[in-house]
C-alpha atoms as a PDB file:
ATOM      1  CA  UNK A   1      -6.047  56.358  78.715  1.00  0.00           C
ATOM      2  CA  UNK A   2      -4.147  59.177  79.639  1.00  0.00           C
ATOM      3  CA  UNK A   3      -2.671  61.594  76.967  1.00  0.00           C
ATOM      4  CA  UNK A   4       0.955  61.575  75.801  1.00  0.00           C
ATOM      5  CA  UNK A   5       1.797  64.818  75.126  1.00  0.00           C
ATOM      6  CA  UNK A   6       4.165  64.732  72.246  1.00  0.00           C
ATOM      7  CA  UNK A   7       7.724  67.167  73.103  1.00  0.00           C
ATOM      8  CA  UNK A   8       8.439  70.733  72.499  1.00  0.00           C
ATOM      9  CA  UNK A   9      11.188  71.574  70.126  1.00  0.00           C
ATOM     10  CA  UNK A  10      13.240  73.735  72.515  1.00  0.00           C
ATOM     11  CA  UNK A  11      16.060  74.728  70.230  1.00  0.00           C
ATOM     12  CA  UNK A  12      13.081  76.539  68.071  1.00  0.00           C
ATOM     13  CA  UNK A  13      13.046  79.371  71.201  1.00  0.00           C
ATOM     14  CA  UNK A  14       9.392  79.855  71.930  1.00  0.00           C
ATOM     15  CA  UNK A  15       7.345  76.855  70.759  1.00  0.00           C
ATOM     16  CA  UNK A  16       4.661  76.200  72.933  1.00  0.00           C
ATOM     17  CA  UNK A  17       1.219  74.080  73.370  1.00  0.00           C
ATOM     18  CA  UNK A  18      -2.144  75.983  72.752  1.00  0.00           C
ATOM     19  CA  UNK A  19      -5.162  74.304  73.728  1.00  0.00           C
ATOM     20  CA  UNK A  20      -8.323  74.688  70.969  1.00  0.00           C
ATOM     21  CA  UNK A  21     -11.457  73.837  73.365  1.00  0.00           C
ATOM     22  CA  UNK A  22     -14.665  73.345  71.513  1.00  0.00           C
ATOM     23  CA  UNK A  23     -17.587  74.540  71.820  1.00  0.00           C
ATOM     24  CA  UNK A  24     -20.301  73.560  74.128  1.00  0.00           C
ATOM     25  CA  UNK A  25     -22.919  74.242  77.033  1.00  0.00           C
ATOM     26  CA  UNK A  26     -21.770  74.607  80.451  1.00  0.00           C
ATOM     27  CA  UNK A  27     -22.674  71.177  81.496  1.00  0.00           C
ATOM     28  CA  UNK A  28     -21.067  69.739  78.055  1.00  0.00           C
ATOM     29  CA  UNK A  29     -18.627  67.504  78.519  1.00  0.00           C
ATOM     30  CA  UNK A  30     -15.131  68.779  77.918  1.00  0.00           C
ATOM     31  CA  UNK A  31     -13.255  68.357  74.934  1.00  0.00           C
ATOM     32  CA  UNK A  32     -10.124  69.807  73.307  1.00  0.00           C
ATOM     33  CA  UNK A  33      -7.490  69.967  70.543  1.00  0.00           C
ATOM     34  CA  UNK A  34      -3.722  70.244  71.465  1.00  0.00           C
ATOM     35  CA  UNK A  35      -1.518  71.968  68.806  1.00  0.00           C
ATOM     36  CA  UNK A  36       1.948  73.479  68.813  1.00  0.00           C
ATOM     37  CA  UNK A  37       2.892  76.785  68.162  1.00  0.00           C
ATOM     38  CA  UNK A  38       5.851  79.242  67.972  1.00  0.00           C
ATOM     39  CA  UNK A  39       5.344  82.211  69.571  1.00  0.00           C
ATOM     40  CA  UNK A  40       7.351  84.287  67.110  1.00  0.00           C
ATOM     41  CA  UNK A  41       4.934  83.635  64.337  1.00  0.00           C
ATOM     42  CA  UNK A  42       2.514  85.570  66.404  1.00  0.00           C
ATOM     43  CA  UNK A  43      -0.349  83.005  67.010  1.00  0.00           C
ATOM     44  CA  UNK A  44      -3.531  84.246  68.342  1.00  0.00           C
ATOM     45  CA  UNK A  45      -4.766  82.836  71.411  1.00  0.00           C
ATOM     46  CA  UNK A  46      -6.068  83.456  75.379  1.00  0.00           C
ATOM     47  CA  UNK A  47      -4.109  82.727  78.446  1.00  0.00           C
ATOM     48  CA  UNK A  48      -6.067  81.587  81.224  1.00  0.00           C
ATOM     49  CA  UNK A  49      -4.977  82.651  84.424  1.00  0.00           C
ATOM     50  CA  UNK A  50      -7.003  81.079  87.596  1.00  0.00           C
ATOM     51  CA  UNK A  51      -6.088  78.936  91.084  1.00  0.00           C
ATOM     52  CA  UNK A  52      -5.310  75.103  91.005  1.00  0.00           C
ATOM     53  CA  UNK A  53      -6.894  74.753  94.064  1.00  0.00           C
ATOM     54  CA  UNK A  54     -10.503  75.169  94.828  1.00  0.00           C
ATOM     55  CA  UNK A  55     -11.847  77.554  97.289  1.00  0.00           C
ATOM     56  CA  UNK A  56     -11.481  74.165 100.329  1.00  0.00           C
ATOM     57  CA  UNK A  57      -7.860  74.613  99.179  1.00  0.00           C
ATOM     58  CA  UNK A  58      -8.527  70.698  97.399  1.00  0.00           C
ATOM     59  CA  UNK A  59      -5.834  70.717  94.523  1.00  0.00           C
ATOM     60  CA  UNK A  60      -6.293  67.290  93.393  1.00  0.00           C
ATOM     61  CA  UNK A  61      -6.449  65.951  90.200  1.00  0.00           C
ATOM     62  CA  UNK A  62     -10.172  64.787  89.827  1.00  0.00           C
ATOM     63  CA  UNK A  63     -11.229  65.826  86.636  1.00  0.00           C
ATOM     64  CA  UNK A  64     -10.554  65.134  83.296  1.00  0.00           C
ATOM     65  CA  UNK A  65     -11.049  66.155  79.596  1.00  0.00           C
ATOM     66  CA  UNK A  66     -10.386  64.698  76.342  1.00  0.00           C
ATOM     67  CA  UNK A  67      -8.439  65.350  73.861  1.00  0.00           C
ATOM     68  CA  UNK A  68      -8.967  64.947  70.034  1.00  0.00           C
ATOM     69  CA  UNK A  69      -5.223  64.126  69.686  1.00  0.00           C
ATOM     70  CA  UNK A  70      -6.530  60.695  71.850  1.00  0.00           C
ATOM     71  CA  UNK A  71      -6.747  59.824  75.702  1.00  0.00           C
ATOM     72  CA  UNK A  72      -7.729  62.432  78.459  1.00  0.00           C
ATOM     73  CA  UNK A  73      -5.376  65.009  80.738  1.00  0.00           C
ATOM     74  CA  UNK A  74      -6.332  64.936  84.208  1.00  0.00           C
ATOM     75  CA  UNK A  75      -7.296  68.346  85.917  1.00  0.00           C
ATOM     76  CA  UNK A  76      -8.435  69.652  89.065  1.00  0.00           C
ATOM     77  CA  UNK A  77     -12.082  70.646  89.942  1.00  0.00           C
ATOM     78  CA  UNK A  78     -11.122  74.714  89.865  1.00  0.00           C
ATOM     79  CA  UNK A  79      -9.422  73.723  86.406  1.00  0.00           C
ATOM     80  CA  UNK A  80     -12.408  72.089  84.960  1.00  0.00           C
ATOM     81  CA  UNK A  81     -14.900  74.865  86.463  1.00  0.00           C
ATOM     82  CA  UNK A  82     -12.558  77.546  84.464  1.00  0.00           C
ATOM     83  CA  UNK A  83     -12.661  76.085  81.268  1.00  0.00           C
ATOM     84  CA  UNK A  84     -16.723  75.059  81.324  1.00  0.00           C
ATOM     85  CA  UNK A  85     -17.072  79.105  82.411  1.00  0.00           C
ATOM     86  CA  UNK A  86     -14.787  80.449  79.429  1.00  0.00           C
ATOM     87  CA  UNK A  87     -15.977  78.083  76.944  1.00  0.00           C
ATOM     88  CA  UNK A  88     -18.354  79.388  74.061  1.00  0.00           C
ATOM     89  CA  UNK A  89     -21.474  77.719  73.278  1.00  0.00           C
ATOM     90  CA  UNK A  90     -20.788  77.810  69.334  1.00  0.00           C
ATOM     91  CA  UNK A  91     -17.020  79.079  68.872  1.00  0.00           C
ATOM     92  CA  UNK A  92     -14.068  77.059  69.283  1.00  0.00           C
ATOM     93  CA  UNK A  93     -11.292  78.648  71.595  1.00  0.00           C
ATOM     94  CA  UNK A  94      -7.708  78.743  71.174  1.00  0.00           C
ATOM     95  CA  UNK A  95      -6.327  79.281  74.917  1.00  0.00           C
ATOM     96  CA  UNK A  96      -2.624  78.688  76.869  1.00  0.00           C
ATOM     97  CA  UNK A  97      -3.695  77.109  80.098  1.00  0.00           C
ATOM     98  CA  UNK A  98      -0.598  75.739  82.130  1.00  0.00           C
ATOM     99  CA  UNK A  99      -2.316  72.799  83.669  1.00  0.00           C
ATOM    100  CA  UNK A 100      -2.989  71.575  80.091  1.00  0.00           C
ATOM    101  CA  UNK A 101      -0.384  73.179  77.901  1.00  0.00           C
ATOM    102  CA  UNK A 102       2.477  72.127  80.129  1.00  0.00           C
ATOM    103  CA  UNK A 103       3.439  68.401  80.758  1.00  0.00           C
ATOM    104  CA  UNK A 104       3.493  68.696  84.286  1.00  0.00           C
ATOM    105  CA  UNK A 105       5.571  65.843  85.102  1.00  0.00           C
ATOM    106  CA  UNK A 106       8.173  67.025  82.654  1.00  0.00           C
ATOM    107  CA  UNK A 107      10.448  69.169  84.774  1.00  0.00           C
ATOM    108  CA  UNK A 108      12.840  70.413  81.834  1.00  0.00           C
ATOM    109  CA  UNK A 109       9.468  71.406  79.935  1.00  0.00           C
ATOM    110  CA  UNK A 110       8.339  73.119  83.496  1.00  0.00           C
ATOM    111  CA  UNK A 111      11.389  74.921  83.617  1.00  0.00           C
ATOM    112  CA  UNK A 112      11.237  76.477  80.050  1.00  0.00           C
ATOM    113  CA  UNK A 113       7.800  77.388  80.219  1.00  0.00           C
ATOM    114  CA  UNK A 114       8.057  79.113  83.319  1.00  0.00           C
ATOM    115  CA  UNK A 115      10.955  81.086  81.746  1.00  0.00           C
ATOM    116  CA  UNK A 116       8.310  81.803  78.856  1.00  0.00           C
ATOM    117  CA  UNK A 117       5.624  83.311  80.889  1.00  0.00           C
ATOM    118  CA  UNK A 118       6.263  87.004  79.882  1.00  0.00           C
ATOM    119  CA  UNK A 119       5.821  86.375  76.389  1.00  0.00           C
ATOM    120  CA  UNK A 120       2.613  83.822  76.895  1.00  0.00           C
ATOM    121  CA  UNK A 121       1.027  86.543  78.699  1.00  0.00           C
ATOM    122  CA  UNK A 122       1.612  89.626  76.764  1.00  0.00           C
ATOM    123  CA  UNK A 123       1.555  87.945  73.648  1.00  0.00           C
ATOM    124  CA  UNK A 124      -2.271  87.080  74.146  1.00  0.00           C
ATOM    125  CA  UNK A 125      -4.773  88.723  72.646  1.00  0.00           C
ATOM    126  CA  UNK A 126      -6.421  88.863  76.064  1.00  0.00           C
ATOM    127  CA  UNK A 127      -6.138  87.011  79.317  1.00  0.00           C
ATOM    128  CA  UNK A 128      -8.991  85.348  80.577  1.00  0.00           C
ATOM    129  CA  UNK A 129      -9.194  85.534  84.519  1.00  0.00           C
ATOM    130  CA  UNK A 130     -11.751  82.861  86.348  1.00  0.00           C
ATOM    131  CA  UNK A 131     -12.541  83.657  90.228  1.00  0.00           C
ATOM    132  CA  UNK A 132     -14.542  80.557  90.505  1.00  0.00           C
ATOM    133  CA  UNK A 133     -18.102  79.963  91.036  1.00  0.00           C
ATOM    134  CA  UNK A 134     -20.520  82.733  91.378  1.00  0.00           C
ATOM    135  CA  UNK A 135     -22.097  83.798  94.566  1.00  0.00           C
ATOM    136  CA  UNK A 136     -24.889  86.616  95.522  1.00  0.00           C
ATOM    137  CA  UNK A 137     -22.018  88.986  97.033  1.00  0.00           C
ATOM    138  CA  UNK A 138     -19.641  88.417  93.410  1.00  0.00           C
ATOM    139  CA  UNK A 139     -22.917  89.090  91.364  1.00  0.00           C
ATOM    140  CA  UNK A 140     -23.896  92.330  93.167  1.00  0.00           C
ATOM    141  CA  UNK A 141     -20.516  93.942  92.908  1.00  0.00           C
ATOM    142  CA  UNK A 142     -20.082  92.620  88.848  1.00  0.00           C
ATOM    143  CA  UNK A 143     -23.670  94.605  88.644  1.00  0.00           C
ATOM    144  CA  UNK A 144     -22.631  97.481  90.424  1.00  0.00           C
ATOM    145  CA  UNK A 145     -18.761  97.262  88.124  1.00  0.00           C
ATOM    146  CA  UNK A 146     -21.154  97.266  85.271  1.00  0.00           C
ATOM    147  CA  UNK A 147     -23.494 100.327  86.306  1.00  0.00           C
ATOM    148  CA  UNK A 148     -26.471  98.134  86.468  1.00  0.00           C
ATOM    149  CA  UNK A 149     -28.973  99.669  88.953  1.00  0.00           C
ATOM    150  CA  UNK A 150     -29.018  97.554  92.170  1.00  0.00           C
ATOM    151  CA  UNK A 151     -31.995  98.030  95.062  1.00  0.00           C
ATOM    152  CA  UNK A 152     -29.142  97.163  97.647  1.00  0.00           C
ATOM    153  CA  UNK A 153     -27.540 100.373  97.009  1.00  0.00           C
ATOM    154  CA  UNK A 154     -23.593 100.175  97.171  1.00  0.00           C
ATOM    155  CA  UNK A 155     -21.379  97.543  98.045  1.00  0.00           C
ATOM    156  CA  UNK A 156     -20.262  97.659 101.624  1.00  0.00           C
ATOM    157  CA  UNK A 157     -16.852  96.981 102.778  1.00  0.00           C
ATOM    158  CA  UNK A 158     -17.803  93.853 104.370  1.00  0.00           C
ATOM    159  CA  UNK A 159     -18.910  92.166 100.817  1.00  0.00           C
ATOM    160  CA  UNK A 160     -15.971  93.504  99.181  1.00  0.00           C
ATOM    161  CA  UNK A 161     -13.673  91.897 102.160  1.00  0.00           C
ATOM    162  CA  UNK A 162     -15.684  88.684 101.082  1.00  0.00           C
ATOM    163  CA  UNK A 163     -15.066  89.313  97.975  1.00  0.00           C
ATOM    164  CA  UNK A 164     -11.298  89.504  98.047  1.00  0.00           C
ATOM    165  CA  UNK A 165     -10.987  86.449  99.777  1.00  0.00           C
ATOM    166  CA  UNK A 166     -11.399  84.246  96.805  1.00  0.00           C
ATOM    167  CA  UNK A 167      -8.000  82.696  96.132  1.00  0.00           C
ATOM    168  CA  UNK A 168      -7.303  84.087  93.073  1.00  0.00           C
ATOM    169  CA  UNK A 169      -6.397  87.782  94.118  1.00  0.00           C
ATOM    170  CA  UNK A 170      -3.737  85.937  97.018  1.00  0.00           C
ATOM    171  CA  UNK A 171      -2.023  84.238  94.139  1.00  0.00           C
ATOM    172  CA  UNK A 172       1.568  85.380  93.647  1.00  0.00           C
ATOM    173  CA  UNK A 173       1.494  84.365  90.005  1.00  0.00           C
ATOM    174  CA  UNK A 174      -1.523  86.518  89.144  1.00  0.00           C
ATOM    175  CA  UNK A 175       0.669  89.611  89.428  1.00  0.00           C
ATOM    176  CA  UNK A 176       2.638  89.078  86.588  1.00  0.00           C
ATOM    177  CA  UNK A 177      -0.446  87.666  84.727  1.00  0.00           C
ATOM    178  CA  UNK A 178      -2.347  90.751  84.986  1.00  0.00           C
ATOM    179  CA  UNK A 179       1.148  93.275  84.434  1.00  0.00           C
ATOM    180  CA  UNK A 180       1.903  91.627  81.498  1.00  0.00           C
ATOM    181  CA  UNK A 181      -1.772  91.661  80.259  1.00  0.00           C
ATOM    182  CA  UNK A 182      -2.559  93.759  77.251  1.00  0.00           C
ATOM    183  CA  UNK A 183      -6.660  93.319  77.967  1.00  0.00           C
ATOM    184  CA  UNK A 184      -8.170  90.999  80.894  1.00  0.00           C
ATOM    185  CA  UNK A 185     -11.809  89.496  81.034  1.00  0.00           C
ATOM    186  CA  UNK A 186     -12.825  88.522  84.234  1.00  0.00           C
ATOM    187  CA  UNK A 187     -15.457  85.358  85.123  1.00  0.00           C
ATOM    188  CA  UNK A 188     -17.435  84.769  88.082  1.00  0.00           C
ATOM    189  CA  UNK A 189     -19.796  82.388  87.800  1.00  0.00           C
ATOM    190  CA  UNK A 190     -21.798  83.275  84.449  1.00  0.00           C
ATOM    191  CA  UNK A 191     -20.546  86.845  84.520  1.00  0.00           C
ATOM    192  CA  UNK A 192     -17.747  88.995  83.579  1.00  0.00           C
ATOM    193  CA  UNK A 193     -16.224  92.559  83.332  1.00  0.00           C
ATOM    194  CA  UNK A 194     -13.142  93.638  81.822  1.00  0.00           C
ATOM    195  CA  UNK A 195     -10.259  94.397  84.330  1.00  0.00           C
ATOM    196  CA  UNK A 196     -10.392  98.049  83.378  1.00  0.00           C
ATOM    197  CA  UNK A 197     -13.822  98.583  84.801  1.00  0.00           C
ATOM    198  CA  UNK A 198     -13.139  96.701  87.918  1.00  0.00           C
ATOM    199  CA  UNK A 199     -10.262  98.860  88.564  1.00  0.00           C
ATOM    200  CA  UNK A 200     -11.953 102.173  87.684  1.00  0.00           C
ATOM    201  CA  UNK A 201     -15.120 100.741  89.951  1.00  0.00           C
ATOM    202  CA  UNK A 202     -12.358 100.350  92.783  1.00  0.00           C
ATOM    203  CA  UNK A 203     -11.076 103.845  92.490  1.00  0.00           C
ATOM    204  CA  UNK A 204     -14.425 105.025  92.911  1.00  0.00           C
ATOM    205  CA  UNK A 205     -15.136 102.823  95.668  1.00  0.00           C
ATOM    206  CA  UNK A 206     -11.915 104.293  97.545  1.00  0.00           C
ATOM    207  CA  UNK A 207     -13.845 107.692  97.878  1.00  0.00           C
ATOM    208  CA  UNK A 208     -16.515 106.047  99.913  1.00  0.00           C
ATOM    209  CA  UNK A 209     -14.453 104.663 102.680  1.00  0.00           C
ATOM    210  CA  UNK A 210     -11.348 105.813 105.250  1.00  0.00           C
ATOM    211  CA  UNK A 211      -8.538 105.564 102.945  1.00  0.00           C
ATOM    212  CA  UNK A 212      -6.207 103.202 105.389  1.00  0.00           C
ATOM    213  CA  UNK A 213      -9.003 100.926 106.004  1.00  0.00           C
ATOM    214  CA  UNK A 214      -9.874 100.439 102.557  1.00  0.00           C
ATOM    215  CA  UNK A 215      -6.347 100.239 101.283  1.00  0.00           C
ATOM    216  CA  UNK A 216      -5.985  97.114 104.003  1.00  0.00           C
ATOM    217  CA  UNK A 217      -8.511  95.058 102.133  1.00  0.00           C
ATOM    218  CA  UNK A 218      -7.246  95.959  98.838  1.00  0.00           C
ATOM    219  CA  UNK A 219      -5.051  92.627  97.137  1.00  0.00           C
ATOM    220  CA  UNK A 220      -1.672  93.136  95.827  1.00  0.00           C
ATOM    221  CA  UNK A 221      -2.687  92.983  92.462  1.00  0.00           C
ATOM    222  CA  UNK A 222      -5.097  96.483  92.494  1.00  0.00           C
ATOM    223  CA  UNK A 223      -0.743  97.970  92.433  1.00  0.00           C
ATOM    224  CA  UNK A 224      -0.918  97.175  89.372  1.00  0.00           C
ATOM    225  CA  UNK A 225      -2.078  98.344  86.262  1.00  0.00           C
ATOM    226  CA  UNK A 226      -3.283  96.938  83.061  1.00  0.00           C
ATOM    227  CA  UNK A 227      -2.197  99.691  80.136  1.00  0.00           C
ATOM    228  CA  UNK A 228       1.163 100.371  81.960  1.00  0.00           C
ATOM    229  CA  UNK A 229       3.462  98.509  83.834  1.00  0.00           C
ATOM    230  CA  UNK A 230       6.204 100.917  84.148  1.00  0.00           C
ATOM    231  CA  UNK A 231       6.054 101.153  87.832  1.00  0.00           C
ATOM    232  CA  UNK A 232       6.993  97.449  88.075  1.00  0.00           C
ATOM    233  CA  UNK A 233       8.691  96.838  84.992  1.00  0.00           C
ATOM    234  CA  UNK A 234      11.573  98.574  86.581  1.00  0.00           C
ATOM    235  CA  UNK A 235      11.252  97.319  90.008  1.00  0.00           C
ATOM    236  CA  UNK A 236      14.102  95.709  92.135  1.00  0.00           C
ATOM    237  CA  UNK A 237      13.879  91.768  92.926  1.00  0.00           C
ATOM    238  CA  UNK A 238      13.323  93.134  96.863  1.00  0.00           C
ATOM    239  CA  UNK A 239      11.283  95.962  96.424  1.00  0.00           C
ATOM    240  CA  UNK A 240       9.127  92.947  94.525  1.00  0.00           C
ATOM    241  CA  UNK A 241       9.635  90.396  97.223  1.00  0.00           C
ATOM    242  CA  UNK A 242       8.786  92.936  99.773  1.00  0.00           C
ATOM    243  CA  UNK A 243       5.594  94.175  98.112  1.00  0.00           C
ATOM    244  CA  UNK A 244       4.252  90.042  97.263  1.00  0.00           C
ATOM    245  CA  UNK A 245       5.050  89.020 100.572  1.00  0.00           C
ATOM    246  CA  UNK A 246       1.711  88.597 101.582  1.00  0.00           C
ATOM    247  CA  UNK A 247       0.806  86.561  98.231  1.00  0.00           C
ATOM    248  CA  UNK A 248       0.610  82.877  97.759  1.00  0.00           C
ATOM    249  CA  UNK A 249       1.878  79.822  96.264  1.00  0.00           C
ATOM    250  CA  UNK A 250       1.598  76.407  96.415  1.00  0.00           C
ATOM    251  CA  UNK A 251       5.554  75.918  95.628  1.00  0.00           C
ATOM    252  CA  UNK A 252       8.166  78.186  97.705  1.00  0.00           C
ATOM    253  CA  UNK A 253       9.956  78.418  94.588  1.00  0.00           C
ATOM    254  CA  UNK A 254       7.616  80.098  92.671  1.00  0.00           C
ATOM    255  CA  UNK A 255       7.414  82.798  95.119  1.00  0.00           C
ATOM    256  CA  UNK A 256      10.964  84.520  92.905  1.00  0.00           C
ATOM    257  CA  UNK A 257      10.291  82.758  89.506  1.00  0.00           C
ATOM    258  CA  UNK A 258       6.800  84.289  89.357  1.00  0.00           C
ATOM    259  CA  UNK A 259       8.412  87.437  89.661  1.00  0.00           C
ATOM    260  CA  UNK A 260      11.124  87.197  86.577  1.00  0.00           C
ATOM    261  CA  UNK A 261       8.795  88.793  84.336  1.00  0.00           C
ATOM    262  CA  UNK A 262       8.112  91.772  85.983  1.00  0.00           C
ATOM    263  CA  UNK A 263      11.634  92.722  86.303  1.00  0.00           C
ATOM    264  CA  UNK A 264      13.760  95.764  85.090  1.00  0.00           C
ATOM    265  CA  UNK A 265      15.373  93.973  81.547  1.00  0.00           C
ATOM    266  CA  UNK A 266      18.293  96.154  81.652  1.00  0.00           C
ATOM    267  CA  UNK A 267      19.583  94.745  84.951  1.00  0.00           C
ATOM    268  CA  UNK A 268      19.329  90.982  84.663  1.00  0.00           C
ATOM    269  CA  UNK A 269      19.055  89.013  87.603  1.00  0.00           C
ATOM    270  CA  UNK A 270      21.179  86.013  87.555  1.00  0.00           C
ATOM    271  CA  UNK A 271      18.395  83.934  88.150  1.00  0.00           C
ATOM    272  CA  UNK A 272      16.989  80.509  85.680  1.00  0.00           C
ATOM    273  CA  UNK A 273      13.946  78.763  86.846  1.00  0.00           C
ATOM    274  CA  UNK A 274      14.998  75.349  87.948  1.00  0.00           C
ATOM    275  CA  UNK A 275      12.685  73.191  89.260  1.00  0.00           C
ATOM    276  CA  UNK A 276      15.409  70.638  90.108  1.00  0.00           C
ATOM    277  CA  UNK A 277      16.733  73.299  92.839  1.00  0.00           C
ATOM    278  CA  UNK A 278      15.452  73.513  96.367  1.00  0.00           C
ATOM    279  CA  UNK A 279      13.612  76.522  97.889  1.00  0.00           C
ATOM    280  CA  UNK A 280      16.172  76.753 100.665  1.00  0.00           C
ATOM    281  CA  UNK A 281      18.973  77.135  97.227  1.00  0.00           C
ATOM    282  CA  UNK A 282      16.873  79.243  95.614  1.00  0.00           C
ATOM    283  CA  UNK A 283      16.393  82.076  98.688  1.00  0.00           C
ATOM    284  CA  UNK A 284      19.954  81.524  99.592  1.00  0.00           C
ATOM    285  CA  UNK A 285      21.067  82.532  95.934  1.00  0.00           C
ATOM    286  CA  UNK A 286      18.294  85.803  95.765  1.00  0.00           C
ATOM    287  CA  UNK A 287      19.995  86.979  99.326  1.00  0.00           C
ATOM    288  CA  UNK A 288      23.643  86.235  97.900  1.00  0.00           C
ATOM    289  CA  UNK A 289      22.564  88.376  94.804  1.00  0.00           C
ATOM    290  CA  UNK A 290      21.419  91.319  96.472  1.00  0.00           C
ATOM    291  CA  UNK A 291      24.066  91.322  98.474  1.00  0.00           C
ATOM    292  CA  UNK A 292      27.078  90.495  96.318  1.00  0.00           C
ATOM    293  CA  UNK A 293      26.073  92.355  93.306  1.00  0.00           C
ATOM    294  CA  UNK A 294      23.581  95.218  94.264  1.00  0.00           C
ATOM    295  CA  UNK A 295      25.634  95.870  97.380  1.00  0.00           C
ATOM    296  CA  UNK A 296      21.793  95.773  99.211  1.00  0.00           C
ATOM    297  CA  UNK A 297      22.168  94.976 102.869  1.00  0.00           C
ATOM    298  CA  UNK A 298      18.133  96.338 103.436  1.00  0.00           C
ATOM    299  CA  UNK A 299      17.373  91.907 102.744  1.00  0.00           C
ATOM    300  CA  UNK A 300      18.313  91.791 106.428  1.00  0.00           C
ATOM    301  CA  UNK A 301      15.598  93.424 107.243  1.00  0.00           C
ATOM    302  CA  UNK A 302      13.531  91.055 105.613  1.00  0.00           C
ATOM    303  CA  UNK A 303      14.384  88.176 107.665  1.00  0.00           C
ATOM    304  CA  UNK A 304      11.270  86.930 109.714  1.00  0.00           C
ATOM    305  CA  UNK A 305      12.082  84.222 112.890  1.00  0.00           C
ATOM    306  CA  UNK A 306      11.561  81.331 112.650  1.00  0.00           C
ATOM    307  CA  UNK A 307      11.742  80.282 109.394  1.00  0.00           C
ATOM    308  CA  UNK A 308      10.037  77.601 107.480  1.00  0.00           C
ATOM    309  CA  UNK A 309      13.157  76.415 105.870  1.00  0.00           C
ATOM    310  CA  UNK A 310      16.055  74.909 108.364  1.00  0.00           C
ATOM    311  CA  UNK A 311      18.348  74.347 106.251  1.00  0.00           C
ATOM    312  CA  UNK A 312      18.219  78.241 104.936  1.00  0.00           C
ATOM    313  CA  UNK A 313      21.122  80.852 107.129  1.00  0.00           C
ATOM    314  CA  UNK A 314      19.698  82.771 109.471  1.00  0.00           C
ATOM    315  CA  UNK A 315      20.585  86.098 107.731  1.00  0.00           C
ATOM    316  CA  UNK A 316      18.697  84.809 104.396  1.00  0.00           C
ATOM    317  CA  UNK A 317      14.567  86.053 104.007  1.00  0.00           C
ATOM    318  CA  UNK A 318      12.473  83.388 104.054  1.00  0.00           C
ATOM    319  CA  UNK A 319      10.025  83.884 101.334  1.00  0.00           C
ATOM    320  CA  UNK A 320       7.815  81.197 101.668  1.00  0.00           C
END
């Protein structure tokens, strides 16, 4: 039977669903505990932050675990592989993990979720990145990010090209996940490095090679950093858009409300995450905005032929 999740209290501001997993071996099968809590009174917990979608793209619901509370929540494959990798063999942990701590099919819950992510994020004591399942290329960098002697000498461009291409460091939401971050673990296959060290590894790295070439391979998310976010934090919607252009998502939509987070606070975009409106609405409304109030004609430079959405004006970016 499938799990009926039981409703948030909105009116209490910031309750949301944490997800205790227990214990177990990697081949365990999953199981969890589903418990509501108000951010304000400053529970302690993980976010998760990984793709929907496996590396063949397949987003489908597949999996499942259980829940103490009774029935099961289905999940996709990528899903299940990120919680058997961040599970501990003989602690429980207490994680946020949208696919399970959101009722999906609940688009008023979607909505004020979404509008929560800043405080999910860097309210956790840590954010738990997965990249998916291991491979000899992932392991020899992780070695190399954790000065472990390799025979193979250095990593070459080429691995760390292969490297980047796991779908994780194209996602549009992983930018604010790893801003907003106050300390990030990252999993790949059965190993792991903090975010720090990968960054510091990738400074290094940038000594080695032409500095164009190597900045072309580099993902969006290397712009930012961990400890400070001030560079972003007081960005402009555009300058935002602009720079995640190249990023993903699996809904248009979230291509702006992924970016909330990151914005300036003290010049509040008119924006609410509504997954009721259209994408076409939604870009319309950004392009209106930066027009209208920030008196920003640059978005016409922005606008790529032909674009995906008909029904958007031709002066309006596409951001899909």
């Amino acid at each position: 039977t499938r799990y009926k999740y039981q409703p948030l209290e909105y009116e209490l501001g910031k309750e949301v669903r944490l997800v205790v997993l227990h214990p177990g071996a990697f081949d365990d099968e999953l199981y969890c505990e589903i418990l509501h809590k108000n951010l304000k009174d400053n529970p302690e917990y993980h976010a998760v932050s990984y793709t929907w979608a496996n590396r063949f793209g397949d987003a489908t619901l597949k999996k499942a675990i259980s829940c103490k509370n009774g029935g099961q929540i289905p999940i996709t494959e990528s899903c299940e592989g990120a919680l058997r990798r961040i599970r501990l063999r003989g602690l429980r942990r207490v994680i946020w993990v949208d696919m399970l701590s959101i009722d999906q099919q609940n688009i008023q819950e979607r909505n004020h979720q979404v509008s929560l992510m800043k405080d999910i994020y860097s309210s956790a004591t840590q954010v738990l990145v997965d990249l998916g399942e291991g491979d000899a290329e992932a392991d020899f960098i992780f070695n190399e990010v954790a000065h472990l002697s390799s025979d193979r000498g250095s990593a070459s461009r080429k691995s760390l090209e292969m490297f980047f291409e796991r779908r994780w460091f194209h996602r549009v939401w992983v930018l604010q996940e790893i801003a907003l971050a106050q300390y990030a673990t990252i999993f790949c296959g059965t190993m792991s490095v903090n975010w720090g060290s990968l960054t510091s590894f990738m400074s290094r790295k940038s000594t080695e090679f032409d500095k164009g070439s190597f900045e072309s391979i580099l993902p969006t998310v290397f712009q930012l950093r961990t400890t400070s976010i001030k560079t972003w934090s007081h960005a402009r919607l555009l300058d935002l858009l602009v720079a995640s252009r190249a990023c993903q998502s699996t809904d248009p939509r979230d291509k702006i409300y992924a970016l909330l987070s990151l914005l300036d606070p003290h010049t509040p975009v008119p924006i609410e995450v509504d997954y009721s409106q259209s994408a076409s609405s939604l870009f319309l409304q950004v392009a209106i905005w930066c027009v209208n109030s920030r008196k920003d004609w640059n978005i016409l430079l922005h606008v790529h032929q032909p674009l995906s959405l008909p029904s958007l004006p031709s002066w309006a970016p596409d951001w899909t």
